[in-house]
PDB file of N, CA and C in Angstrom:
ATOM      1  N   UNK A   1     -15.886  -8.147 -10.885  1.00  0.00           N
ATOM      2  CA  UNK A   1     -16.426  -7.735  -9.612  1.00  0.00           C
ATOM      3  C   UNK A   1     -16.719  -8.940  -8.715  1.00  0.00           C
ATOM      4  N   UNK A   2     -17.143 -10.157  -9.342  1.00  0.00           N
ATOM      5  CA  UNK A   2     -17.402 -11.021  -8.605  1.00  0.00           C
ATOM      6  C   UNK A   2     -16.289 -11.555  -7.699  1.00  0.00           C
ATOM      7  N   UNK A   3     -15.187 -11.753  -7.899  1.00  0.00           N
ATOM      8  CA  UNK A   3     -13.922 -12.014  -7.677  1.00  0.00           C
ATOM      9  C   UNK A   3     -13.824 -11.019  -6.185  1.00  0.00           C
ATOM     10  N   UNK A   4     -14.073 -10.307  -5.861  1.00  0.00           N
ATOM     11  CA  UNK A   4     -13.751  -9.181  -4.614  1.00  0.00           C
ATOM     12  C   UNK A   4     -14.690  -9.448  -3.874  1.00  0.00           C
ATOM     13  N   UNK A   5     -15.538 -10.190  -3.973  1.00  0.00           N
ATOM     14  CA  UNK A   5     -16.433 -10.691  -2.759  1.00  0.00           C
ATOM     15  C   UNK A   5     -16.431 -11.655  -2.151  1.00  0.00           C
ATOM     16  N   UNK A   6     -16.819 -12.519  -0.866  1.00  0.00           N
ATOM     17  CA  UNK A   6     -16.913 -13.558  -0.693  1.00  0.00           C
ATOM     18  C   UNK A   6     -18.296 -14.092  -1.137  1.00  0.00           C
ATOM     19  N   UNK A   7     -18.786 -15.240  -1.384  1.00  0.00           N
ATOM     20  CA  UNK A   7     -19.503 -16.039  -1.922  1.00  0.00           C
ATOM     21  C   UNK A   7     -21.153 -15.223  -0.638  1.00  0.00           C
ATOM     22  N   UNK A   8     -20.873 -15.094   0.244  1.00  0.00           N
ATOM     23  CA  UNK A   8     -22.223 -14.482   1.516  1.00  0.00           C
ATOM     24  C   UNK A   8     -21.645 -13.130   1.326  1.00  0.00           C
ATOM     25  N   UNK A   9     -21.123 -12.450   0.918  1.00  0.00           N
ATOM     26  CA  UNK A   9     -21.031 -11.387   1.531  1.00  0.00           C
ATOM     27  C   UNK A   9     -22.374 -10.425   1.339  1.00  0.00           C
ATOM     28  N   UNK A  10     -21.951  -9.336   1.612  1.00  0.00           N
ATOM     29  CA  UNK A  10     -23.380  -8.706   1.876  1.00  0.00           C
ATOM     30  C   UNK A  10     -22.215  -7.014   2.046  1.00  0.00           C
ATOM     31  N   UNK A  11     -23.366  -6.268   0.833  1.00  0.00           N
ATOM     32  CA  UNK A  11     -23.770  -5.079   0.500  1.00  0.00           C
ATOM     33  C   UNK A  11     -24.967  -4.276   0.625  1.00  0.00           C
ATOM     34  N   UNK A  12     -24.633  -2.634   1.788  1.00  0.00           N
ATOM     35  CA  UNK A  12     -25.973  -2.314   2.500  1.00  0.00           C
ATOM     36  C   UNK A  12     -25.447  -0.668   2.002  1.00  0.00           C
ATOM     37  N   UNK A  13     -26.181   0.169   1.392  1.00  0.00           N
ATOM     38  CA  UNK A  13     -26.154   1.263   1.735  1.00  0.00           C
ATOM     39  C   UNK A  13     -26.936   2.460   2.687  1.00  0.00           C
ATOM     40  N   UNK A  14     -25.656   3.298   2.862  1.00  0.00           N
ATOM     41  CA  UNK A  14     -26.519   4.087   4.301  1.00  0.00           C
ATOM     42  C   UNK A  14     -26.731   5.661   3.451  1.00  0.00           C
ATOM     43  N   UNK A  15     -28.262   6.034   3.104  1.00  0.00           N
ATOM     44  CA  UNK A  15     -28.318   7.438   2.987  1.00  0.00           C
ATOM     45  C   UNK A  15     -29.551   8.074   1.576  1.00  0.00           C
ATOM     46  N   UNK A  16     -29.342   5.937   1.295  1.00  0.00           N
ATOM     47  CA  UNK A  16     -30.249   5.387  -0.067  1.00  0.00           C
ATOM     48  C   UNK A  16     -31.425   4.526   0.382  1.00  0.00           C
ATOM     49  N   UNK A  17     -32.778   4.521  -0.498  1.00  0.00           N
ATOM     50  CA  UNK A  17     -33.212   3.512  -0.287  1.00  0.00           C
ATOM     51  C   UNK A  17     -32.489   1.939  -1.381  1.00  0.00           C
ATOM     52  N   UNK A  18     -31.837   1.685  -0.948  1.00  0.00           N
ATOM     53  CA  UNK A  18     -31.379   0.506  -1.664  1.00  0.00           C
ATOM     54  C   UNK A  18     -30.931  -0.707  -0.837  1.00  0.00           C
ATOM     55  N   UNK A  19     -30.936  -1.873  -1.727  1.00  0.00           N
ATOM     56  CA  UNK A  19     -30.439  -2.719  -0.577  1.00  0.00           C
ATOM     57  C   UNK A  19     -31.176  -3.147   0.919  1.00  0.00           C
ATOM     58  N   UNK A  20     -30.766  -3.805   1.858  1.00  0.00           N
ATOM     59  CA  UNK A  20     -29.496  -4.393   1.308  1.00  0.00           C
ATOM     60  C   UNK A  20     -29.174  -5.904   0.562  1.00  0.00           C
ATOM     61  N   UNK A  21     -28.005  -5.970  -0.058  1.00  0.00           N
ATOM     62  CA  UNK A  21     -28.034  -7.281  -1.193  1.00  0.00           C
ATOM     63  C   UNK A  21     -27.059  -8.570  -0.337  1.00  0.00           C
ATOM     64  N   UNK A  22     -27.666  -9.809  -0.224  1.00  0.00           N
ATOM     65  CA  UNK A  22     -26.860 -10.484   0.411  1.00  0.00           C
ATOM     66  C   UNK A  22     -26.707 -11.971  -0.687  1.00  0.00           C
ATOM     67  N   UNK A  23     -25.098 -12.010  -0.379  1.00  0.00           N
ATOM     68  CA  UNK A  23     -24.564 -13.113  -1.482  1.00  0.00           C
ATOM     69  C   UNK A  23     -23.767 -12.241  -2.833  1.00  0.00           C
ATOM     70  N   UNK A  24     -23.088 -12.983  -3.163  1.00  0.00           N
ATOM     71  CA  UNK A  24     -22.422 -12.694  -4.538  1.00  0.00           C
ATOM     72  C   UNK A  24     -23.412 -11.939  -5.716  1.00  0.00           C
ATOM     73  N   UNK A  25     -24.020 -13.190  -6.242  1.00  0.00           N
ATOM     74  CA  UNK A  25     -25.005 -13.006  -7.102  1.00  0.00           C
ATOM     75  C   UNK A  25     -26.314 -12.473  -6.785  1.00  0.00           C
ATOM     76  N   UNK A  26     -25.516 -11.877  -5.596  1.00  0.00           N
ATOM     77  CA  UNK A  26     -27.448 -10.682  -5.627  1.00  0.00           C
ATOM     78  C   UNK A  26     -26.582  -9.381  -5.865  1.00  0.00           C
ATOM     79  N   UNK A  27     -25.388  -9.537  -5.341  1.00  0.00           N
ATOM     80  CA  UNK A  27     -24.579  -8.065  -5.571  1.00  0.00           C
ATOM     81  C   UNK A  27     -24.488  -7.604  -6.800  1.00  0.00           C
ATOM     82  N   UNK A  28     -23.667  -8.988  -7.689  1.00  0.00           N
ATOM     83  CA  UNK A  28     -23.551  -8.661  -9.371  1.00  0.00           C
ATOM     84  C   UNK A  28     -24.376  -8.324  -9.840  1.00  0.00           C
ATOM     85  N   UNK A  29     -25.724  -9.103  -9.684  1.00  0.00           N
ATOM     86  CA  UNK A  29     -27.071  -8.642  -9.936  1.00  0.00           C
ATOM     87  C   UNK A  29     -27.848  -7.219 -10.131  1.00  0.00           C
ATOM     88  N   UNK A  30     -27.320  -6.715  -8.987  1.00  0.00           N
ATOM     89  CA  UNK A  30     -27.698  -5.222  -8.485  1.00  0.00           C
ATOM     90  C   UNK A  30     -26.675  -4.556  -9.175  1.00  0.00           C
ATOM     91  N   UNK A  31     -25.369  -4.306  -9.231  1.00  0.00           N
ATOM     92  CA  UNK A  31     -24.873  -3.909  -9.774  1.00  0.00           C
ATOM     93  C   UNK A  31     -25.155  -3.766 -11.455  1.00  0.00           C
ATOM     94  N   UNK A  32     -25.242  -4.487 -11.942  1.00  0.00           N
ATOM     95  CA  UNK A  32     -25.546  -4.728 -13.298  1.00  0.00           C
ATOM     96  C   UNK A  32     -26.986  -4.044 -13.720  1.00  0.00           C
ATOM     97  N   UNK A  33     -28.152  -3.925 -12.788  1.00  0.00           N
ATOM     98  CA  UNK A  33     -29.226  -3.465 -13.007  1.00  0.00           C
ATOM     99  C   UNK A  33     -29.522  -1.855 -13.010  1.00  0.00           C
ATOM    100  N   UNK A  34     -28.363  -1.609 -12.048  1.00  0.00           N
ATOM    101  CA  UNK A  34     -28.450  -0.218 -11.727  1.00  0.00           C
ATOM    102  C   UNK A  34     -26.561   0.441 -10.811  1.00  0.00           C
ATOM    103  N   UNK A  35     -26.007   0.210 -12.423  1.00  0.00           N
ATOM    104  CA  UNK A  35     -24.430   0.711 -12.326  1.00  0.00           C
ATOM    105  C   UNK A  35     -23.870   2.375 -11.466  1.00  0.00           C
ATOM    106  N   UNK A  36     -23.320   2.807 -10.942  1.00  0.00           N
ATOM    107  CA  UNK A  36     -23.170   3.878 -10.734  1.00  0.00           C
ATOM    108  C   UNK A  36     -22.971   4.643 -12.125  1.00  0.00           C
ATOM    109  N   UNK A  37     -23.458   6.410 -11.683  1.00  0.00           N
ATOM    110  CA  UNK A  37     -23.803   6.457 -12.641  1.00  0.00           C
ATOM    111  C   UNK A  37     -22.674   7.878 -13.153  1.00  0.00           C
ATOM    112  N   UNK A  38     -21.481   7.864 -12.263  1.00  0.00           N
ATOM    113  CA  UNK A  38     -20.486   8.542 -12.464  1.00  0.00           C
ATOM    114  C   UNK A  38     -18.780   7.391 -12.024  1.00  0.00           C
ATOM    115  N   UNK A  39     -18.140   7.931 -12.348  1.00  0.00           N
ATOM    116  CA  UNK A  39     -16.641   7.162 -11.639  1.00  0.00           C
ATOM    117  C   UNK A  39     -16.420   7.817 -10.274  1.00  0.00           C
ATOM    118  N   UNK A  40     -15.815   6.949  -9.419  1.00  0.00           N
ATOM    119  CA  UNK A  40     -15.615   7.217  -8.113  1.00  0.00           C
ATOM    120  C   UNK A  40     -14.452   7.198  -8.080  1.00  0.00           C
ATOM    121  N   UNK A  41     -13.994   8.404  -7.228  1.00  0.00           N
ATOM    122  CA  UNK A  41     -12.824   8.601  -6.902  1.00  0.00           C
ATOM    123  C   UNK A  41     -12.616   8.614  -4.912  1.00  0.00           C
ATOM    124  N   UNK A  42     -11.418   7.986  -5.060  1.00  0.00           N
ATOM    125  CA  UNK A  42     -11.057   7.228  -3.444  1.00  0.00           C
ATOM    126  C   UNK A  42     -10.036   8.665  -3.229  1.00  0.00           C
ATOM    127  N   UNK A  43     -10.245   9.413  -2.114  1.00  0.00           N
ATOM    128  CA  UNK A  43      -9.741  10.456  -1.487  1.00  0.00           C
ATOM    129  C   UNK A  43      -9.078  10.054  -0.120  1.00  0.00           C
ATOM    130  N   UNK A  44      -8.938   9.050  -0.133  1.00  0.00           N
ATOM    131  CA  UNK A  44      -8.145   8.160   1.424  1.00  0.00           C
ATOM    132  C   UNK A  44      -8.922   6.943   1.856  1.00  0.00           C
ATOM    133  N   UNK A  45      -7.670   6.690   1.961  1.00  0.00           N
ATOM    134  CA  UNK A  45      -7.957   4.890   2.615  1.00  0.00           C
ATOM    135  C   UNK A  45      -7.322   5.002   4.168  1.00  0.00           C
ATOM    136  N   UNK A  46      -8.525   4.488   5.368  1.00  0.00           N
ATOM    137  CA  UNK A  46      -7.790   4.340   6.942  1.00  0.00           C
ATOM    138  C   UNK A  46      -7.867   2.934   7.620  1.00  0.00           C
ATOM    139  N   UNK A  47      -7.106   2.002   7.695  1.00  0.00           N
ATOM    140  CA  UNK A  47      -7.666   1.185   8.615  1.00  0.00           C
ATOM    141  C   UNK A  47      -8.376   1.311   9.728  1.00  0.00           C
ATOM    142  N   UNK A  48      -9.117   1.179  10.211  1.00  0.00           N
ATOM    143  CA  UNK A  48      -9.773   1.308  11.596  1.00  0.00           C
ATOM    144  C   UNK A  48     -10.237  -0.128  12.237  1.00  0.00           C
ATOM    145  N   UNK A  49      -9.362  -0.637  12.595  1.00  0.00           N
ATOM    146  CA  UNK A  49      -9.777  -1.862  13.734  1.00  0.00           C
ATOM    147  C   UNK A  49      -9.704  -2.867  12.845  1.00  0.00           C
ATOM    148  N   UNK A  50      -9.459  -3.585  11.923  1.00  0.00           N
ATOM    149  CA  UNK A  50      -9.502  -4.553  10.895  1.00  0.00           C
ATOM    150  C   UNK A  50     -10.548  -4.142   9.674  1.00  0.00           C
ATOM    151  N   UNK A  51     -11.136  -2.846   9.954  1.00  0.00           N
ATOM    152  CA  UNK A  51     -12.153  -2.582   8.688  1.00  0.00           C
ATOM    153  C   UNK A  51     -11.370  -1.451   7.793  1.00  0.00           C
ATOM    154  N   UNK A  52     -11.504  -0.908   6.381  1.00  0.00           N
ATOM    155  CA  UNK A  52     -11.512  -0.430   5.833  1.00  0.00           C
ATOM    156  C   UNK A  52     -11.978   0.571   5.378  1.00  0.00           C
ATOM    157  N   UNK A  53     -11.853   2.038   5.831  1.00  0.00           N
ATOM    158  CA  UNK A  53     -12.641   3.218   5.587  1.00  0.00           C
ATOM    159  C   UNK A  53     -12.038   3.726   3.976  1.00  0.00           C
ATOM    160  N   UNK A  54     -12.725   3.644   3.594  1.00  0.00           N
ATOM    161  CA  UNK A  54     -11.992   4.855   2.323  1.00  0.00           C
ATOM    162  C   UNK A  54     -13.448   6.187   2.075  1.00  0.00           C
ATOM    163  N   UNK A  55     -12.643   7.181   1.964  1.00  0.00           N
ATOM    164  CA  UNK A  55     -13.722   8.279   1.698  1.00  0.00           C
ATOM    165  C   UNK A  55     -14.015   8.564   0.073  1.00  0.00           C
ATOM    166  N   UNK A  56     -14.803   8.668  -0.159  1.00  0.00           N
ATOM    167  CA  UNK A  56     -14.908   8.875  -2.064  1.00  0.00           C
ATOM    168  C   UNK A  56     -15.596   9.875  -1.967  1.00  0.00           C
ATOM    169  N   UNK A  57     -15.718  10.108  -3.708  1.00  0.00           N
ATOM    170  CA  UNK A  57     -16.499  10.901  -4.427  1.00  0.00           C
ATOM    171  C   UNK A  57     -16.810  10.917  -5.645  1.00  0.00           C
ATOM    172  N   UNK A  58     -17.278  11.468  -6.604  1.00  0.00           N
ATOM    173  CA  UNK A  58     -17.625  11.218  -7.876  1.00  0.00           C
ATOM    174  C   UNK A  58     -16.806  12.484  -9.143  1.00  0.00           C
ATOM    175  N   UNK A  59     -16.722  11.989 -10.035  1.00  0.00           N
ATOM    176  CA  UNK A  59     -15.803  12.747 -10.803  1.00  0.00           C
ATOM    177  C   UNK A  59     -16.160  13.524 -11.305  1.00  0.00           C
ATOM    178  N   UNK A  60     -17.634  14.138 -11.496  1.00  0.00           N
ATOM    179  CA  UNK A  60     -18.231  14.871 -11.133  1.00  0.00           C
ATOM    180  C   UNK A  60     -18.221  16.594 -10.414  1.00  0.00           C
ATOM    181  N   UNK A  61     -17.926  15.625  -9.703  1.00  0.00           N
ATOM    182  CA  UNK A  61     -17.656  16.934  -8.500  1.00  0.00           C
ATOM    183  C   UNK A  61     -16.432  16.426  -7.529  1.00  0.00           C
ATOM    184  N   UNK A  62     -15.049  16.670  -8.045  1.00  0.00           N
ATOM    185  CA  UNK A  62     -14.053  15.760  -7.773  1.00  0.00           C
ATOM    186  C   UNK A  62     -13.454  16.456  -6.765  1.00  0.00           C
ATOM    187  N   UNK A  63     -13.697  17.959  -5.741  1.00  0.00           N
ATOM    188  CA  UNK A  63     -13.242  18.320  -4.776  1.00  0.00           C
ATOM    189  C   UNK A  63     -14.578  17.836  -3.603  1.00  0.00           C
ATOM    190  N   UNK A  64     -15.626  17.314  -4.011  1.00  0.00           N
ATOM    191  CA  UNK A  64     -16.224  16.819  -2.984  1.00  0.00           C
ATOM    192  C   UNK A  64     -16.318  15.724  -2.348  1.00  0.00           C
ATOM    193  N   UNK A  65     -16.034  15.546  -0.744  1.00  0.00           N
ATOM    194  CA  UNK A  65     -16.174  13.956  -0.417  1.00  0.00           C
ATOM    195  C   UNK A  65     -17.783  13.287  -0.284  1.00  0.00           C
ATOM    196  N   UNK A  66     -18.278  12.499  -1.010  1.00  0.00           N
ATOM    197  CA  UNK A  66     -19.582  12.266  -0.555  1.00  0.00           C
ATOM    198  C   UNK A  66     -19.699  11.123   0.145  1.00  0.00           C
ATOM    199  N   UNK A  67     -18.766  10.241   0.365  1.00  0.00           N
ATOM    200  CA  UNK A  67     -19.394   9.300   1.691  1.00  0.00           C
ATOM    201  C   UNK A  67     -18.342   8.950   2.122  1.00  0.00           C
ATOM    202  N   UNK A  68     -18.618   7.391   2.475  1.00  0.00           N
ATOM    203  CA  UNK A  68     -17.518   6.149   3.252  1.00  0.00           C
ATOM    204  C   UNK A  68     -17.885   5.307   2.165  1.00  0.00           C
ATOM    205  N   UNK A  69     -17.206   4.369   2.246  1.00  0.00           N
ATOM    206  CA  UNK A  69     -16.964   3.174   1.605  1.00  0.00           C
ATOM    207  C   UNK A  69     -16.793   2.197   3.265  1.00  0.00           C
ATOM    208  N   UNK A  70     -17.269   1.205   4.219  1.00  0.00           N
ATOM    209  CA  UNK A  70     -16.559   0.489   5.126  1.00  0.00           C
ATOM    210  C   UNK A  70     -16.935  -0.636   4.944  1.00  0.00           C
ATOM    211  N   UNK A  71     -15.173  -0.843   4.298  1.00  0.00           N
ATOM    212  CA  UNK A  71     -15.173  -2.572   3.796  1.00  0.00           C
ATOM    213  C   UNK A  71     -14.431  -3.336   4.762  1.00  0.00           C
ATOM    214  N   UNK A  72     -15.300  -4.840   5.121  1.00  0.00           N
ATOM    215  CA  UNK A  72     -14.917  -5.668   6.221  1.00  0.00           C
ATOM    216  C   UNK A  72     -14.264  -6.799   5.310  1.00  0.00           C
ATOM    217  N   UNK A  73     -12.914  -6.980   5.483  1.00  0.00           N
ATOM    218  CA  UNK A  73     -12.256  -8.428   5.059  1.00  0.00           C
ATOM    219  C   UNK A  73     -12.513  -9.738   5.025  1.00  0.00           C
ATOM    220  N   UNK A  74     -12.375 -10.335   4.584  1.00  0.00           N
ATOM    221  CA  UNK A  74     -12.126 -11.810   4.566  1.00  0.00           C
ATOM    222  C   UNK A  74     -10.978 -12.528   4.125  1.00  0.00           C
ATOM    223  N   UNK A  75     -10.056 -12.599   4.926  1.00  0.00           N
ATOM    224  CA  UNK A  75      -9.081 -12.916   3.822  1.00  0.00           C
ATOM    225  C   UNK A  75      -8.290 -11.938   2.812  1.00  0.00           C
ATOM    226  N   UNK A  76      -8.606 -12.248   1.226  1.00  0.00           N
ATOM    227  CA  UNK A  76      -8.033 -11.577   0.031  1.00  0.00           C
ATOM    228  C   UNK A  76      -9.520 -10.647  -0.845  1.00  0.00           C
ATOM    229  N   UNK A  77     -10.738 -11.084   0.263  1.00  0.00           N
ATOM    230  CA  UNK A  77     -12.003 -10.785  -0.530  1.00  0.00           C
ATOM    231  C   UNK A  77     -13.063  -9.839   0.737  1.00  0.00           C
ATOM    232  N   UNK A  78     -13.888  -9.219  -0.201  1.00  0.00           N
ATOM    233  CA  UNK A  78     -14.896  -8.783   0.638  1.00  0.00           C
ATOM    234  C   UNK A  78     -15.795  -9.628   1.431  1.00  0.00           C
ATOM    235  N   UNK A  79     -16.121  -8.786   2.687  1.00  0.00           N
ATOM    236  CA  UNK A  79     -17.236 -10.386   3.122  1.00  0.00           C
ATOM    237  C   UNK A  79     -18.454  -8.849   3.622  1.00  0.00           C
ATOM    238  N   UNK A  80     -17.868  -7.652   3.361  1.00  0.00           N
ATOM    239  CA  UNK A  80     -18.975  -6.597   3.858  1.00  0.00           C
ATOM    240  C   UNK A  80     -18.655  -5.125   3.524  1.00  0.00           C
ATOM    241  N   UNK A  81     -19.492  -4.559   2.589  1.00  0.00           N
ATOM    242  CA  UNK A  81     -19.225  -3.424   2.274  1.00  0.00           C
ATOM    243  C   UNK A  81     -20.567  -2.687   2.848  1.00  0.00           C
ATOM    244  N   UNK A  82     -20.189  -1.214   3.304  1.00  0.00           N
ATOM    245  CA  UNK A  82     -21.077  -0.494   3.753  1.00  0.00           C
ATOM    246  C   UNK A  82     -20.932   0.558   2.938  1.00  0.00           C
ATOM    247  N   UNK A  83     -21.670   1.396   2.014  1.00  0.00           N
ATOM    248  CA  UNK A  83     -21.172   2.830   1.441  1.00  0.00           C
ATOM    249  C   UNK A  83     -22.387   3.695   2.129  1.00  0.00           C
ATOM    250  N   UNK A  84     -21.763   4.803   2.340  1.00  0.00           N
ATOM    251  CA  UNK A  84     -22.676   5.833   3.050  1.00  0.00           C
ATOM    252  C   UNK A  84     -22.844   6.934   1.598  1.00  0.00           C
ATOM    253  N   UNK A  85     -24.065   7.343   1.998  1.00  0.00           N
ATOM    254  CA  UNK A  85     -23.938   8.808   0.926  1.00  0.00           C
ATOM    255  C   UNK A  85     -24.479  10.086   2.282  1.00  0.00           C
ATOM    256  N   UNK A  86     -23.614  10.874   2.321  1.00  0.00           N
ATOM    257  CA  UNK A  86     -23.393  11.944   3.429  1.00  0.00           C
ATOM    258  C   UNK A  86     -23.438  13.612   2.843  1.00  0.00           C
ATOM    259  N   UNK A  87     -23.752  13.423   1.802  1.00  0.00           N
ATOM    260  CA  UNK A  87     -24.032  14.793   1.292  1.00  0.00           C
ATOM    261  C   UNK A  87     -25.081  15.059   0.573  1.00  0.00           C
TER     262      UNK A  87
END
């Protein structure tokens, strides 16, 4: 996971109290402390303007979309992920 970020990037969610985590090693960090707690499944990917929308959901409940994912580039790496939870 560390590898898909940039070294600042920064992870915020919209819909949670969580976050938000800024830097690599606050992300891994967070991640590791409190993993999702189903598999996510990606139901479309859109570019929009140089950002990255993908809509997900959980496998779970695998006909439902529950948010965004909007990931901002850097390059080959993340430099900004936004996940929404909308349901």
């Amino acid at each position: 996971m560390r590898e898909w970020f940039t070294d600042e990037a920064e992870l915020a969610f919209d819909g949670v109290p969580i976050g938000p985590f800024r830097g690599v090693d606050e992300i891994v960090r967070a991640y590791k402390e409190r993993p999702p707690d189903d598999l996510v499944l990606t139901f479309g990917v859109d570019d929009d303007g140089g950002r990255v929308v993908a809509r997900y959901g959980w496998l779970r409940e695998p006909a439902t979309v529950a948010g965004r994912m909007l990931l901002t580039p850097s390059g080959e790496r993340i430099a900004k992920l936004v996940v929404t939870f909308e349901r």
